[in-house]
C-alpha atoms as a PDB file:
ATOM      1  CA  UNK A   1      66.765 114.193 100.381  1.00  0.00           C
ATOM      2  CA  UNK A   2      67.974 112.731 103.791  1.00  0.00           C
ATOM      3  CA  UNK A   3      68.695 108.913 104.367  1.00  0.00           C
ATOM      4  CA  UNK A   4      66.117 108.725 106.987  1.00  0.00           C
ATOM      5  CA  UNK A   5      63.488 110.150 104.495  1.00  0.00           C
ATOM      6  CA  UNK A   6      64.583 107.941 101.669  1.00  0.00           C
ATOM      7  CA  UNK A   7      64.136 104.757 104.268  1.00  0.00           C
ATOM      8  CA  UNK A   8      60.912 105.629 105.130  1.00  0.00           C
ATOM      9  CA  UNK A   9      59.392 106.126 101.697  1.00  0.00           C
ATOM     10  CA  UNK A  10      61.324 103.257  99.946  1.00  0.00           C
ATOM     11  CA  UNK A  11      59.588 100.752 102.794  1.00  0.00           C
ATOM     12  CA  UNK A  12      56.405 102.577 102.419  1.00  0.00           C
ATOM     13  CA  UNK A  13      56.279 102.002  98.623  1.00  0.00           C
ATOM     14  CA  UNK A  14      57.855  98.271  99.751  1.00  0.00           C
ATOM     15  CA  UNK A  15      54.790  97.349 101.627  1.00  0.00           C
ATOM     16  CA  UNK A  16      51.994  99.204  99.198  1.00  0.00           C
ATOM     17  CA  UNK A  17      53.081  97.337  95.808  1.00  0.00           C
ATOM     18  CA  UNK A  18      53.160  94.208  98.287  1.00  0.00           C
ATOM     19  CA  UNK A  19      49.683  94.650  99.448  1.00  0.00           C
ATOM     20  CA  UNK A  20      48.165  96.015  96.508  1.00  0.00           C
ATOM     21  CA  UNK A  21      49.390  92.584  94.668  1.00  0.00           C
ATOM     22  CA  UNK A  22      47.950  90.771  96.999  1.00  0.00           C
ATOM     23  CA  UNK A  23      44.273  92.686  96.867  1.00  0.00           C
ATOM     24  CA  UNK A  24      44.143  92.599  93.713  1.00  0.00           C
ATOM     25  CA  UNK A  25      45.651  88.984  93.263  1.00  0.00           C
ATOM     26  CA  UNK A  26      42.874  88.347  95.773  1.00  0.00           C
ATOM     27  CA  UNK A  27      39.523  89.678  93.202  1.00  0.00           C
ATOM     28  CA  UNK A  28      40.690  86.808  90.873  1.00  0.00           C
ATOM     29  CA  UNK A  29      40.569  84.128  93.147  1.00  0.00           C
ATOM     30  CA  UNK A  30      37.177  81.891  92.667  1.00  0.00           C
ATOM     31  CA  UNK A  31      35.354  81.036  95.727  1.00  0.00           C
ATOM     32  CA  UNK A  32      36.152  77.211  95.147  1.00  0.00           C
ATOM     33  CA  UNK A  33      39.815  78.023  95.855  1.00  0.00           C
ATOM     34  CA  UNK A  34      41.014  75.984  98.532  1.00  0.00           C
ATOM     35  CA  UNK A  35      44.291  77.319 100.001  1.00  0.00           C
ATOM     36  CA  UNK A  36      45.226  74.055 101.878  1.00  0.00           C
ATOM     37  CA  UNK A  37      45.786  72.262  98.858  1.00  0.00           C
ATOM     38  CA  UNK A  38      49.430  74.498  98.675  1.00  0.00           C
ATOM     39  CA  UNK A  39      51.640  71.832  97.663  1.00  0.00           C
ATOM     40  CA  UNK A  40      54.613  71.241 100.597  1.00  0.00           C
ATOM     41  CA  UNK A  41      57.028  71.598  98.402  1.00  0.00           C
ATOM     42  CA  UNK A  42      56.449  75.337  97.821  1.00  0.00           C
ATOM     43  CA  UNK A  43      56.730  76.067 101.532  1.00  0.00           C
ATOM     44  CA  UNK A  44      60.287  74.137 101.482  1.00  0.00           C
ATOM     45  CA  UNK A  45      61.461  76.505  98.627  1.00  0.00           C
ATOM     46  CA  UNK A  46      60.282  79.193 100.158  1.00  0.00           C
ATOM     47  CA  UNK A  47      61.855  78.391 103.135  1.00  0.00           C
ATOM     48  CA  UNK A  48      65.438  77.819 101.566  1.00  0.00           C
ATOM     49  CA  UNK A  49      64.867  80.924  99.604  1.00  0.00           C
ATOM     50  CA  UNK A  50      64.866  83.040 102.474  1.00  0.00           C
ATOM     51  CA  UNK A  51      67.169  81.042 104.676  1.00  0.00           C
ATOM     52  CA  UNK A  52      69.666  81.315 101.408  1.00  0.00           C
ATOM     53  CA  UNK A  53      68.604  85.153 100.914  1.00  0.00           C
ATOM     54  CA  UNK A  54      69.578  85.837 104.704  1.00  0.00           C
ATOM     55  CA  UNK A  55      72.991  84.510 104.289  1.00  0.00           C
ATOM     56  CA  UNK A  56      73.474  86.795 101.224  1.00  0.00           C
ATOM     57  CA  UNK A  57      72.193  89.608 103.180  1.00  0.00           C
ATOM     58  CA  UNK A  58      74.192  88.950 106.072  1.00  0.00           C
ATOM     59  CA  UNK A  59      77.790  88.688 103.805  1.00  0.00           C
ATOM     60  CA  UNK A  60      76.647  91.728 102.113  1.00  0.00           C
ATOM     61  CA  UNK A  61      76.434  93.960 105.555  1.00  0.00           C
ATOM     62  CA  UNK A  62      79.715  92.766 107.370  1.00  0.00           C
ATOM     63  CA  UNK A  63      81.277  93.683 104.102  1.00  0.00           C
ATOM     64  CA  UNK A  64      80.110  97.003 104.232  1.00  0.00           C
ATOM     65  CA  UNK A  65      80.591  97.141 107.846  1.00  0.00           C
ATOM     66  CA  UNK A  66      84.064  96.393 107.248  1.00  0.00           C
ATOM     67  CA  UNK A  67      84.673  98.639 104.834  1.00  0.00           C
ATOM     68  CA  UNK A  68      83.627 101.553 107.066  1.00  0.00           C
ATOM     69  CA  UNK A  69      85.148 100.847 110.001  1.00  0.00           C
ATOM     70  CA  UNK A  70      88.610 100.519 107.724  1.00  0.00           C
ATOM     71  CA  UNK A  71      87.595 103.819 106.124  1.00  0.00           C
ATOM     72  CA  UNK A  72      87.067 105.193 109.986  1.00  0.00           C
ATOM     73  CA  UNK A  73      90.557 104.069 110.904  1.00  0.00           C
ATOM     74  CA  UNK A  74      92.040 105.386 107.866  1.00  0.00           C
ATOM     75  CA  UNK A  75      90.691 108.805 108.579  1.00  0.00           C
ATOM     76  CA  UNK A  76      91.735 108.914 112.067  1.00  0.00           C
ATOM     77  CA  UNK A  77      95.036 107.634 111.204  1.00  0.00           C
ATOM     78  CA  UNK A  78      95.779 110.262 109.148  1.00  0.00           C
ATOM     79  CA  UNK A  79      94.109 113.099 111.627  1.00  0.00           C
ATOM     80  CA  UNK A  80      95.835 112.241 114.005  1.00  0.00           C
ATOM     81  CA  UNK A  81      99.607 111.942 112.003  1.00  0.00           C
ATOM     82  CA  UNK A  82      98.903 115.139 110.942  1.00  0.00           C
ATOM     83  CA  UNK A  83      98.168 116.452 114.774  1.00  0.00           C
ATOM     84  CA  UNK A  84     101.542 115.113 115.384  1.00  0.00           C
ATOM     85  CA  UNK A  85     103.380 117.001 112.812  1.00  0.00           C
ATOM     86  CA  UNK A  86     101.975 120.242 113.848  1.00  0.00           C
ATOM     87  CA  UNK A  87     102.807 119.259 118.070  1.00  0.00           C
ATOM     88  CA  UNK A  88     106.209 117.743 117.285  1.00  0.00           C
ATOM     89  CA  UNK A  89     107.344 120.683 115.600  1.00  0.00           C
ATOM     90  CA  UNK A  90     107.458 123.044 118.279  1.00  0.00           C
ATOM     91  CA  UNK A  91     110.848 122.551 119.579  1.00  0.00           C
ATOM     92  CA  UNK A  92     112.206 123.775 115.485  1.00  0.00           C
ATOM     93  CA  UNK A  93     112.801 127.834 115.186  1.00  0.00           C
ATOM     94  CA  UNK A  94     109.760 129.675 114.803  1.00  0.00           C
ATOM     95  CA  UNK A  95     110.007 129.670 110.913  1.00  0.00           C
ATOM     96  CA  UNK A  96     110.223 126.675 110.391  1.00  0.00           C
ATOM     97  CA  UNK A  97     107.769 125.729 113.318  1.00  0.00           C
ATOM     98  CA  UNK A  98     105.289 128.426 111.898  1.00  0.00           C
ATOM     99  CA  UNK A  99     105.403 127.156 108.097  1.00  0.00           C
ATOM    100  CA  UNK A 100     105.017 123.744 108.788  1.00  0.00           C
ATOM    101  CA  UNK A 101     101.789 124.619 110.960  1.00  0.00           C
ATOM    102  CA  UNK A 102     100.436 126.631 108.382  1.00  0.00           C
ATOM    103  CA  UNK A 103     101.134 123.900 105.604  1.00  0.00           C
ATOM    104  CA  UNK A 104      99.145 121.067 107.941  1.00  0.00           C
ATOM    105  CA  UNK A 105      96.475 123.799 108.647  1.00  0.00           C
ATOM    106  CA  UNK A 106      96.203 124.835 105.175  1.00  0.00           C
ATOM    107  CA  UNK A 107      96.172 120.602 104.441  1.00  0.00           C
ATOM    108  CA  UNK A 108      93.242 120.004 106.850  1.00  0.00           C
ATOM    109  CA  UNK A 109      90.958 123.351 106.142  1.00  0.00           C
ATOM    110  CA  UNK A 110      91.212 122.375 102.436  1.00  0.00           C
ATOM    111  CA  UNK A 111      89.979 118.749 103.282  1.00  0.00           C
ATOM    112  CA  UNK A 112      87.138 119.245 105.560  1.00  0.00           C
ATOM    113  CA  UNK A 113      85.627 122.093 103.679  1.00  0.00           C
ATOM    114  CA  UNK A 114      86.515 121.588 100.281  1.00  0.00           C
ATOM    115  CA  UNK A 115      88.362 117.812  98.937  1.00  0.00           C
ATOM    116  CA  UNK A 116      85.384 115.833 101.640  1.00  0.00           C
ATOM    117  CA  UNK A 117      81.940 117.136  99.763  1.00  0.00           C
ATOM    118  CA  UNK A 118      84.316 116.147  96.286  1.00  0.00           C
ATOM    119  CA  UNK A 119      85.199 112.751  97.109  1.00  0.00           C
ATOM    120  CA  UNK A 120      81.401 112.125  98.816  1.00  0.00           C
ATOM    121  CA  UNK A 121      80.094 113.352  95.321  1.00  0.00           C
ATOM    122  CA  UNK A 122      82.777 111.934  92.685  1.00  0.00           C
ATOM    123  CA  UNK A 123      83.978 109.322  95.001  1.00  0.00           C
ATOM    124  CA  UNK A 124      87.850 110.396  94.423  1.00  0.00           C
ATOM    125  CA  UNK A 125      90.424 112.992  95.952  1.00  0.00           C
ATOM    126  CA  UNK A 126      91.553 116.500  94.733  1.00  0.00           C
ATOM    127  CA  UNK A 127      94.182 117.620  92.990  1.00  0.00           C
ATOM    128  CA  UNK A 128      94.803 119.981  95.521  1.00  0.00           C
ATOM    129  CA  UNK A 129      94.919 118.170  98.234  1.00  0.00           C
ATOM    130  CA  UNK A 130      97.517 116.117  97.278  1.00  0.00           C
ATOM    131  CA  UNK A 131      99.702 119.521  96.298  1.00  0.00           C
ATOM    132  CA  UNK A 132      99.002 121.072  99.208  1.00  0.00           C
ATOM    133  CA  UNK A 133     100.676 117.484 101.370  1.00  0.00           C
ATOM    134  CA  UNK A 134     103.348 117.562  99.157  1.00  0.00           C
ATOM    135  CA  UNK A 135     104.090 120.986 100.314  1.00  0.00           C
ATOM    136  CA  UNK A 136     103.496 119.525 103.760  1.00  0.00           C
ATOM    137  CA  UNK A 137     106.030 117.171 102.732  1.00  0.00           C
ATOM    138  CA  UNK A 138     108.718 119.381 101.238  1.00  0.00           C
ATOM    139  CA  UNK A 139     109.108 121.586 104.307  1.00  0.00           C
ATOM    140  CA  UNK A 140     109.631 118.864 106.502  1.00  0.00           C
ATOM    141  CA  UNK A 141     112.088 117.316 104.620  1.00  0.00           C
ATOM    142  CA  UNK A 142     113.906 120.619 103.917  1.00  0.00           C
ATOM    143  CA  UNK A 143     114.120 121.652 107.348  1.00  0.00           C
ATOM    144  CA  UNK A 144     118.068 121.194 108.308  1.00  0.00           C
ATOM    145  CA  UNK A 145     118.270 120.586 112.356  1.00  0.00           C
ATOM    146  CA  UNK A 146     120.869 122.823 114.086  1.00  0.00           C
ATOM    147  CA  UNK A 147     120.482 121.129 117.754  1.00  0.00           C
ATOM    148  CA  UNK A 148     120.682 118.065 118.916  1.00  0.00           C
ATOM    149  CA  UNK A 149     117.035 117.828 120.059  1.00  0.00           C
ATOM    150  CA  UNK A 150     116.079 118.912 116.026  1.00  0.00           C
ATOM    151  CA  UNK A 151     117.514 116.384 115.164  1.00  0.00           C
ATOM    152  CA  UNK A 152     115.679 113.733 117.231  1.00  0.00           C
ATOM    153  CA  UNK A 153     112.274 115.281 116.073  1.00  0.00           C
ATOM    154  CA  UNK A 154     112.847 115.521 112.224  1.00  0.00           C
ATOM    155  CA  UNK A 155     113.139 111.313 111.627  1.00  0.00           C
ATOM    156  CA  UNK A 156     109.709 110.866 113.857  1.00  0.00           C
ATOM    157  CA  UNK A 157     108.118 114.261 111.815  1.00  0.00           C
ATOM    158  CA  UNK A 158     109.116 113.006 108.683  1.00  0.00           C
ATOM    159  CA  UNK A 159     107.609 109.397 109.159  1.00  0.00           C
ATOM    160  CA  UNK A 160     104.509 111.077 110.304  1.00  0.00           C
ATOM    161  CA  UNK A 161     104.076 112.526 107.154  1.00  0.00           C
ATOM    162  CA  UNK A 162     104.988 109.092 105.069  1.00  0.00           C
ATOM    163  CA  UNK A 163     102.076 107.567 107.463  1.00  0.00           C
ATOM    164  CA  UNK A 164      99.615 110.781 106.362  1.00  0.00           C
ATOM    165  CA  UNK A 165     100.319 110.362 102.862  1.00  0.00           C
ATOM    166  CA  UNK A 166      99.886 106.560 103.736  1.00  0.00           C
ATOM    167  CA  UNK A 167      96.099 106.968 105.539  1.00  0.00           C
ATOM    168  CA  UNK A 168      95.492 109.735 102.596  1.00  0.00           C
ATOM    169  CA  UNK A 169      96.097 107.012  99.983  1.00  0.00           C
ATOM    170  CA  UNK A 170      93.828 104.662 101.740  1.00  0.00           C
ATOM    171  CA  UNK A 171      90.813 107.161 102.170  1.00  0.00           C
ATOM    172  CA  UNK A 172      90.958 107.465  98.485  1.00  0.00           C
ATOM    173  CA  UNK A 173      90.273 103.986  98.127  1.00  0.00           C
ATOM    174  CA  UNK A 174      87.490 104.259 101.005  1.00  0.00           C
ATOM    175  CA  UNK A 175      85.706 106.600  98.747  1.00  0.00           C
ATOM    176  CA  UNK A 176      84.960 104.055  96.127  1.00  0.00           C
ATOM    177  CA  UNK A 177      81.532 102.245  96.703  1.00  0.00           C
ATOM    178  CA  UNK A 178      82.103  98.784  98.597  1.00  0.00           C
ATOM    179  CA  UNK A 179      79.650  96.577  96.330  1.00  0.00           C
ATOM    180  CA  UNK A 180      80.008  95.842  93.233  1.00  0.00           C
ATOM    181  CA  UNK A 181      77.053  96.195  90.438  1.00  0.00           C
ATOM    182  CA  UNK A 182      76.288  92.736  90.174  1.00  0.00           C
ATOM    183  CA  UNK A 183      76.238  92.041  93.650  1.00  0.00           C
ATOM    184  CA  UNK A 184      73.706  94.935  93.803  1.00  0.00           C
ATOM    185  CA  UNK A 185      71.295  92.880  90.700  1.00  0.00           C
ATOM    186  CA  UNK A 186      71.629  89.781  92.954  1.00  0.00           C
ATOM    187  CA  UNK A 187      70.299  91.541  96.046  1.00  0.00           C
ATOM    188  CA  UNK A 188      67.846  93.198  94.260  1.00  0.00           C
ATOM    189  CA  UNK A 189      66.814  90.433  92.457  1.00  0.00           C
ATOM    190  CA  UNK A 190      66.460  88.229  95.794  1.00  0.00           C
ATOM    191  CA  UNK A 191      64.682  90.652  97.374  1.00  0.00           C
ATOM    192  CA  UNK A 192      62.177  90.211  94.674  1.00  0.00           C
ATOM    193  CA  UNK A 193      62.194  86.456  94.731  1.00  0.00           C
ATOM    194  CA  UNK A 194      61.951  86.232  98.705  1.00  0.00           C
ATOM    195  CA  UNK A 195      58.849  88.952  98.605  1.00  0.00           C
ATOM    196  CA  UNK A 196      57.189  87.132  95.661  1.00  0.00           C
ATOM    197  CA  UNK A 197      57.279  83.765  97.294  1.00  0.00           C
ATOM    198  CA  UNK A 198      54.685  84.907  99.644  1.00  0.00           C
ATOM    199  CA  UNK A 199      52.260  84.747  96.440  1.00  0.00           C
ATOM    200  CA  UNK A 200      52.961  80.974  96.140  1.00  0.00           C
ATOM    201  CA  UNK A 201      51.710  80.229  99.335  1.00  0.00           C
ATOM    202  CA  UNK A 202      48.209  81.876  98.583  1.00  0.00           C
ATOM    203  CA  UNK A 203      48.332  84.601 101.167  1.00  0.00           C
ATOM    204  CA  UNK A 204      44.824  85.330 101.934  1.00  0.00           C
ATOM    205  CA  UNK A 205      43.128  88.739 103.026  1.00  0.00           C
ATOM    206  CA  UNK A 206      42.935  88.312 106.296  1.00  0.00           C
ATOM    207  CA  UNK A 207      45.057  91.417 108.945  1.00  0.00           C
ATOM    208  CA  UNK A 208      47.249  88.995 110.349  1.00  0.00           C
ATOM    209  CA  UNK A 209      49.009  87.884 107.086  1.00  0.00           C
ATOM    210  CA  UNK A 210      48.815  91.189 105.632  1.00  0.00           C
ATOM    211  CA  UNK A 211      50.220  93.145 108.444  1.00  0.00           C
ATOM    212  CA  UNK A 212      52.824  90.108 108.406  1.00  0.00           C
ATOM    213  CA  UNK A 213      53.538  90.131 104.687  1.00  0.00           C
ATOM    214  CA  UNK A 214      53.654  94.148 104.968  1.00  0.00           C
ATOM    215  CA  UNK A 215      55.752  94.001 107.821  1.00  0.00           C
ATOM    216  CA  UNK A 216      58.256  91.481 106.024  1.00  0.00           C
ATOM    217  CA  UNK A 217      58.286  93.810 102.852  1.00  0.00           C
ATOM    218  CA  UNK A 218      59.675  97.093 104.718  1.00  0.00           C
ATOM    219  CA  UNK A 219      62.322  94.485 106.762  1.00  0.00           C
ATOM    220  CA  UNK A 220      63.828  93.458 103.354  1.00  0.00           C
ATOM    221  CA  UNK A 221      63.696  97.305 102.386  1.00  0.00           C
ATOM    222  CA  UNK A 222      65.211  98.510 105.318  1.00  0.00           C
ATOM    223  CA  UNK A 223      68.459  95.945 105.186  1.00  0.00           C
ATOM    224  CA  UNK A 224      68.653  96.837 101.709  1.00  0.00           C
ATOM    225  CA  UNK A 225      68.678 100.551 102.581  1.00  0.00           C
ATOM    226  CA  UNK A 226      71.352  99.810 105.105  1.00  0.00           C
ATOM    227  CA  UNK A 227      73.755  97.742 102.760  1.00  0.00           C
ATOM    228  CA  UNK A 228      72.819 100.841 100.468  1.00  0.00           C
ATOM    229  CA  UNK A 229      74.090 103.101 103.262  1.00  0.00           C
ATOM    230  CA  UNK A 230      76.856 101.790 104.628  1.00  0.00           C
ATOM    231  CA  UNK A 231      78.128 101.073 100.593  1.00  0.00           C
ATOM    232  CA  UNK A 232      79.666 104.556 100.881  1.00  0.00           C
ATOM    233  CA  UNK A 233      82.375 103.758 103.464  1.00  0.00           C
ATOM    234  CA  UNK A 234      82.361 107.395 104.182  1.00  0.00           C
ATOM    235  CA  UNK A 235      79.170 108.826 103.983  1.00  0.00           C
ATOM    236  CA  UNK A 236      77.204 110.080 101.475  1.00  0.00           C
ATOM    237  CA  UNK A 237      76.163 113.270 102.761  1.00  0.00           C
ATOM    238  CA  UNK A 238      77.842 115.906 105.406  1.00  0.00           C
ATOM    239  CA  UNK A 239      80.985 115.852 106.904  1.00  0.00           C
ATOM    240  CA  UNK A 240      80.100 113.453 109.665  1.00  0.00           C
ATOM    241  CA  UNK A 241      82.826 110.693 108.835  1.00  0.00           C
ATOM    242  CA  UNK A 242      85.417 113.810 109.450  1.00  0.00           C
ATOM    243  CA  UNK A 243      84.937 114.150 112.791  1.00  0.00           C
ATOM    244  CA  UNK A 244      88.780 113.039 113.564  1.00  0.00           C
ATOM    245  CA  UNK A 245      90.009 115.956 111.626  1.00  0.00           C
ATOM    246  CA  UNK A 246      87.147 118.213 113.139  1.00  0.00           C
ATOM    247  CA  UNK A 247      87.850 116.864 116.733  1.00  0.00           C
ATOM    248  CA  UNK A 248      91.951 117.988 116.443  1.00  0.00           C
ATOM    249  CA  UNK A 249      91.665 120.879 114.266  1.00  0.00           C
ATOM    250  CA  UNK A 250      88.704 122.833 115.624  1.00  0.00           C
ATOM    251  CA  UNK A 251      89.380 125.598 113.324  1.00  0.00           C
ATOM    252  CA  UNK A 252      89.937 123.223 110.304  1.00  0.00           C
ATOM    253  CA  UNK A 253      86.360 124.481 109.213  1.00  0.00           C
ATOM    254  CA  UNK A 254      87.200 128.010 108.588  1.00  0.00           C
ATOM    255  CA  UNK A 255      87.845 129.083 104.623  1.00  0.00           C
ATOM    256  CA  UNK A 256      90.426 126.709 102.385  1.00  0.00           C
END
């Protein structure tokens, strides 16, 4: 099911329990019912509920938000340390410039079309990922420069690899969800108290307040969808938050 089908039916069902409370809240009220006599204080709650609530809310995205755009950098980071492996080798013989290519291309095919729909799904790394950088790893560090201008490449090849394995071990920590369980119970459970304080107030029948109070429903539905969203700082479906890789390695989507 795609996120943009699962926003649109969770604030569908958000508005119709909302306004079938209210219609059938609405059969039991008697016809001596007079809704001015709400007492104040009830519209000062419900005010600091919601003014509270939107604070929550608010922490709750730019923590998400956060977490992406970390998980973004960390991905580029180590796209882009890979990229310069495989460019900074080309001065080394061609056997050692064609097996270190073919260990970063192996490395990057394996991650975009195998180790990214893993980690979206079990929300860790492979096994084989990390075998196939430590390969990566163990043919840089084994090459022995014969030149002079080797031997200016292999220190900045070698510390691109440290900061691959560095971004690497930082994506595996993006793939953990952001929020916490009980962080999810208190959002939940404000959501519930913010929509149910429109009961207090004796919402009447009338289309203004119910497109209003329908209106309000989907809003809290749709920031919850988004915290919901963003909670998986690198997606939860496709292969969209490997663009990086995708954009240097065009071919990085053949078989691995």
């Amino acid at each position: 099911m795609s996120g943009w089908l699962m926003l649109s039916l969770a604030m569908a069902a958000a508005c119709a329990v909302v306004l079938t409370i209210v219609l059938l809240n609405q059969r039991r009220v008697g016809e001596d019912d007079d809704p001015s006599e709400t007492p104040d204080v009830l519209e000062y709650m419900t005010m600091m509920i919601g003014v509270v609530y939107a604070i929550v809310l608010g922490l709750a995205i730019a923590g998400v938000w956060e977490a992406r755009g970390a998980a973004e950098d960390a991905v580029r980071s180590e796209a882009q340390a890979l990229h310069e492996v495989s460019e900074r080798v080309g001065p080394y013989p061609a056997a050692a410039r064609d097996r270190i290519r073919g260990d970063v291309d192996a490395y990057v095919r394996h991650v975009v079309t195998r180790e990214w729909p893993y980690m979206t799904e079990h929300e860790a790394l492979t096994d084989r990922g990390a075998a196939l950088l430590d390969r990566l790893r163990r043919d840089v560090s084994g090459h022995v420069p014969r030149t002079e201008l080797e031997s200016q490449i292999y220190q900045p090849v070698v510390d691109q690899v440290a900061a691959a394995d560095s971004a690497r071990a930082a994506r595996a920590e993006s793939a953990e969800a952001t929020m916490p369980g009980v962080v999810w119970f208190g959002l939940t459970a404000g959501a519930a108290a913010t929509v149910g304080m429109i009961f207090t107030l004796q919402i009447r029948r009338s289309g203004r307040e119910l497109l209003m109070a329908g209106l309000f429903s989907a809003l809290i539905a749709f920031l919850l969808f988004l915290i919901w969203q963003f909670d998986a700082p690198l997606g939860r479906e496709g292969r969209d938050s490997a663009t990086p890789f995708l954009a240097l390695f065009p071919g990085a989507t053949g078989s691995g």
